[in-house]
Protein backbone atom coordinates (compact mmCIF):
# COMPACT_ATOMS: atom_id res chain seq x y z
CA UNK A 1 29.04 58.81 56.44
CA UNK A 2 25.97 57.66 54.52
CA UNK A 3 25.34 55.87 51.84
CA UNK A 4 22.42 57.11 49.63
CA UNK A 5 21.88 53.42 47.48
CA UNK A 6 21.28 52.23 51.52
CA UNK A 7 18.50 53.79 52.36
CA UNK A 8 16.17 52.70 48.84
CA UNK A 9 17.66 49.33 49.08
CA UNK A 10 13.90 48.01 49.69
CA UNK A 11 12.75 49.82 46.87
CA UNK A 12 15.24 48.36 44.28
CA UNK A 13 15.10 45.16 46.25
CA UNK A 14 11.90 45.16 44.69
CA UNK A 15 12.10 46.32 41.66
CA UNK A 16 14.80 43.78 40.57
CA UNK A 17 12.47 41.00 42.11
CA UNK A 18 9.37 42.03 39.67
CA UNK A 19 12.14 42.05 36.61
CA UNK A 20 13.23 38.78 37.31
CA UNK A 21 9.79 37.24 37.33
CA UNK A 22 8.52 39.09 34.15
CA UNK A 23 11.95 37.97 32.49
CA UNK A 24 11.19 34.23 33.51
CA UNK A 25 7.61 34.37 32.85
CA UNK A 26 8.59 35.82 29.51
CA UNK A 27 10.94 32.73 28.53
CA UNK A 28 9.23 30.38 29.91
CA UNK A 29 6.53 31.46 27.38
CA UNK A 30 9.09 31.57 24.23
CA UNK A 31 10.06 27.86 25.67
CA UNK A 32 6.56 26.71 25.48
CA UNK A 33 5.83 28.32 22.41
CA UNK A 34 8.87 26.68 20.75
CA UNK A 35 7.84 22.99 22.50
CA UNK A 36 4.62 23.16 21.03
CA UNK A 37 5.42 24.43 17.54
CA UNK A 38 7.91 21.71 16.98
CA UNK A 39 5.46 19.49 18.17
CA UNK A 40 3.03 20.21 15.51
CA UNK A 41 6.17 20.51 12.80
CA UNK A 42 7.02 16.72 14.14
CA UNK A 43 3.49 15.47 13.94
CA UNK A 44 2.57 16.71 10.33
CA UNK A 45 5.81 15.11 9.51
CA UNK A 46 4.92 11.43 11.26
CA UNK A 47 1.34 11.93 9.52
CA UNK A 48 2.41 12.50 6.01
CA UNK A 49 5.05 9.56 6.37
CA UNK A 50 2.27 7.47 7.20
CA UNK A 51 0.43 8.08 4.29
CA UNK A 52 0.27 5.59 1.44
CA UNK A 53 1.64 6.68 -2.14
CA UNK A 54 -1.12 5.71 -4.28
CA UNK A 55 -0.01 6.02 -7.83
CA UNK A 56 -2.86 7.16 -10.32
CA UNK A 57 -2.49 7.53 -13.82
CA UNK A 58 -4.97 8.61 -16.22
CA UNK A 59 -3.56 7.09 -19.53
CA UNK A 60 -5.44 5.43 -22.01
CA UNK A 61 -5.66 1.45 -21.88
CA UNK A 62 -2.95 0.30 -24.16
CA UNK A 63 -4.39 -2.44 -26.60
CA UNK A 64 -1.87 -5.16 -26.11
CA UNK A 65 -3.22 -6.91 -29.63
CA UNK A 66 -2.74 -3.58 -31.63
CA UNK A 67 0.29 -3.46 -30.28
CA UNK A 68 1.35 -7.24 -30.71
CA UNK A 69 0.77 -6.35 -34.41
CA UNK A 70 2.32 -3.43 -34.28
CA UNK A 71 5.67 -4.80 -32.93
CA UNK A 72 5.07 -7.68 -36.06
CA UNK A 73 3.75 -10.80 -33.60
CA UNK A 74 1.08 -13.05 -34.83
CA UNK A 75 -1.97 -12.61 -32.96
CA UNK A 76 -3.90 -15.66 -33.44
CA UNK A 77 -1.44 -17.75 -31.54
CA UNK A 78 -0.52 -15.19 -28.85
CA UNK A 79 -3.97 -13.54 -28.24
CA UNK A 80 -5.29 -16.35 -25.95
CA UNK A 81 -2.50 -16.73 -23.85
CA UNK A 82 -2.05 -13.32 -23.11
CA UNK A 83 -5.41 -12.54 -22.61
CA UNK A 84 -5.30 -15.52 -20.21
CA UNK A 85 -2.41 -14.02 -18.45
CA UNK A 86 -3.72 -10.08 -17.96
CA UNK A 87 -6.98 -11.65 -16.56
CA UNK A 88 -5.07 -13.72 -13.85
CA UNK A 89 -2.56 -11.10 -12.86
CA UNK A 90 -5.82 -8.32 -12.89
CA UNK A 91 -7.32 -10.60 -10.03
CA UNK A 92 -3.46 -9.92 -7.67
CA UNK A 93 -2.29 -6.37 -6.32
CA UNK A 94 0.85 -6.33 -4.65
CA UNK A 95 0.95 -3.61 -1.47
CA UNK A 96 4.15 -4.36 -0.33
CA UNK A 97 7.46 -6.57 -0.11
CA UNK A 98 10.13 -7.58 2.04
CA UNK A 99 12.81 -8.82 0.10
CA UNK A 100 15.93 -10.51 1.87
CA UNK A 101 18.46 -13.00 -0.19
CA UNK A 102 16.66 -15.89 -1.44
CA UNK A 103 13.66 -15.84 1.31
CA UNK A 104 11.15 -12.21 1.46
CA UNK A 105 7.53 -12.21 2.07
CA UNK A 106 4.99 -10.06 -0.38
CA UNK A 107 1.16 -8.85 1.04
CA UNK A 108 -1.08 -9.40 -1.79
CA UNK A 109 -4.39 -8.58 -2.14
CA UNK A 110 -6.70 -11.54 -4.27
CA UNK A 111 -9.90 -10.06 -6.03
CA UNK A 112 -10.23 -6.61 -3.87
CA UNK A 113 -10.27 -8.62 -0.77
CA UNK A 114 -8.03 -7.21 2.03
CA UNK A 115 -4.45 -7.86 1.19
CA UNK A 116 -2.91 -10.87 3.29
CA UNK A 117 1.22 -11.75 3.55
CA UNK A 118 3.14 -14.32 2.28
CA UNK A 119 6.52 -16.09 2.60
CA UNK A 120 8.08 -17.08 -0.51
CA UNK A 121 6.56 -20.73 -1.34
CA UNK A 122 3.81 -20.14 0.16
CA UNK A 123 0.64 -20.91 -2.12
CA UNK A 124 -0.96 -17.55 -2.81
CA UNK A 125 -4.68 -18.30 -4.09
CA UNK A 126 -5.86 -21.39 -5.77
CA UNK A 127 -3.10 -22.45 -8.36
CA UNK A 128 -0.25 -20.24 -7.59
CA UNK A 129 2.62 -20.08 -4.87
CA UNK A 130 5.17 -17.36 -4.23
CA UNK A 131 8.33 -17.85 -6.01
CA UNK A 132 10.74 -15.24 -5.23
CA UNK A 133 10.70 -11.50 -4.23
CA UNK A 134 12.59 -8.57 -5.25
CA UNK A 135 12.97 -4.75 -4.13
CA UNK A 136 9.69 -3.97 -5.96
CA UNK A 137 8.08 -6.97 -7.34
CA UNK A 138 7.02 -10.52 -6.69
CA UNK A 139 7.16 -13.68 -9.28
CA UNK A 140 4.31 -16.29 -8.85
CA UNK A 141 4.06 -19.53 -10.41
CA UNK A 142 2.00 -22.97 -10.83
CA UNK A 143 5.00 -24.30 -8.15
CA UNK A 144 8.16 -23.56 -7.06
CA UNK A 145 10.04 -25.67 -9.83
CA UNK A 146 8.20 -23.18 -12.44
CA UNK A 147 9.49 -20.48 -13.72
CA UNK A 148 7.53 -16.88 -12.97
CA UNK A 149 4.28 -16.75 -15.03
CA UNK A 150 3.18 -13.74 -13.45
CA UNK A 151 5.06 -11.31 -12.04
CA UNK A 152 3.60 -8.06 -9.95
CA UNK A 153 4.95 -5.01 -9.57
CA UNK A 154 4.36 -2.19 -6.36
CA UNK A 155 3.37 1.39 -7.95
CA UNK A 156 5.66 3.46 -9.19
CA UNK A 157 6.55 6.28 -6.68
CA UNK A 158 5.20 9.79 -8.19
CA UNK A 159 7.12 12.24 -8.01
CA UNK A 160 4.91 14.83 -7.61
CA UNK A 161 3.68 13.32 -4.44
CA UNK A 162 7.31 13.26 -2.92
CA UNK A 163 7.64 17.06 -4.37
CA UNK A 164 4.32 17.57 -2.64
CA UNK A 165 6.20 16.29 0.84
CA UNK A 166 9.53 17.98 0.23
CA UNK A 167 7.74 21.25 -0.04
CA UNK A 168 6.05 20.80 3.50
């Protein structure tokens, strides 16, 4: 009695063989393939996470004496001190806060020089310490007895920018 499948064993022996490595070759490619493109999908996200939210706006300046008047305040006795006041908080920029319970740290930035951090109490330029910190702003004042004569705010978040992100 013979077998027929017997005698081309060798053949199919090696035909199953040559299958088997084009089927692993094959998903071993699809498993590289799919390494490296959610690679790239998890480095464009890390890269535009890392990118500051600058927040431009091209409005007009708002005259704050116009609008003094306009609201019915007297100018000539508020006109100096504000103008005072938008000149000193002009020379801060606030970058960033970490605010926790009554102590928080701010980085501010004094006349375009590179922005430096500081703990609440702290004195923050020549006449003015950190008073307190919040989730988006930071109060400064002539001491920590004060109350806040200027207070800076971060940027508001655009939301074209975060539409811009979602989308990607």
């Amino acid at each position: 009695m013979q077998f027929s499948f017997l005698t081309d064993w060798p053949v199919r022996s090696a035909t199953l063989a040559a299958f088997a490595s084009f089927a692993s070759f094959v998903l071993a490619a699809l498993a590289a393939g799919s390494a490296v493109y959610w690679a790239l999908q998890w480095q464009d996200e890390q890269s535009l996470s890392l990118k500051p939210t600058v927040g431009i706006t091209t409005t007009a300046p708002v005259d704050s004496a116009k609008m003094a008047r306009l609201l019915g305040a007297d100018p000539a006795s508020r006109s100096l001190a504000a103008s005072s006041a938008a000149l000193v908080a002009a020379k801060y920029k606030l970058w960033g806060v970490i605010a926790h319970g009554n102590n928080g740290s701010a980085l501010i930035a004094i006349d375009e020089s590179p922005a430096k951090p500081y703990r609440v109490g702290d004195r923050v330029g020549d006449n003015l310490t950190l008073l307190s910190v919040q989730a988006r702003s930071a109060a400064l004042a002539p001491s920590l007895q004060a109350s806040a004569s200027i207070t800076l705010n971060l940027p508001a978040l655009l939301a074209a920018s975060a539409a811009s992100s979602a989308a990607k």
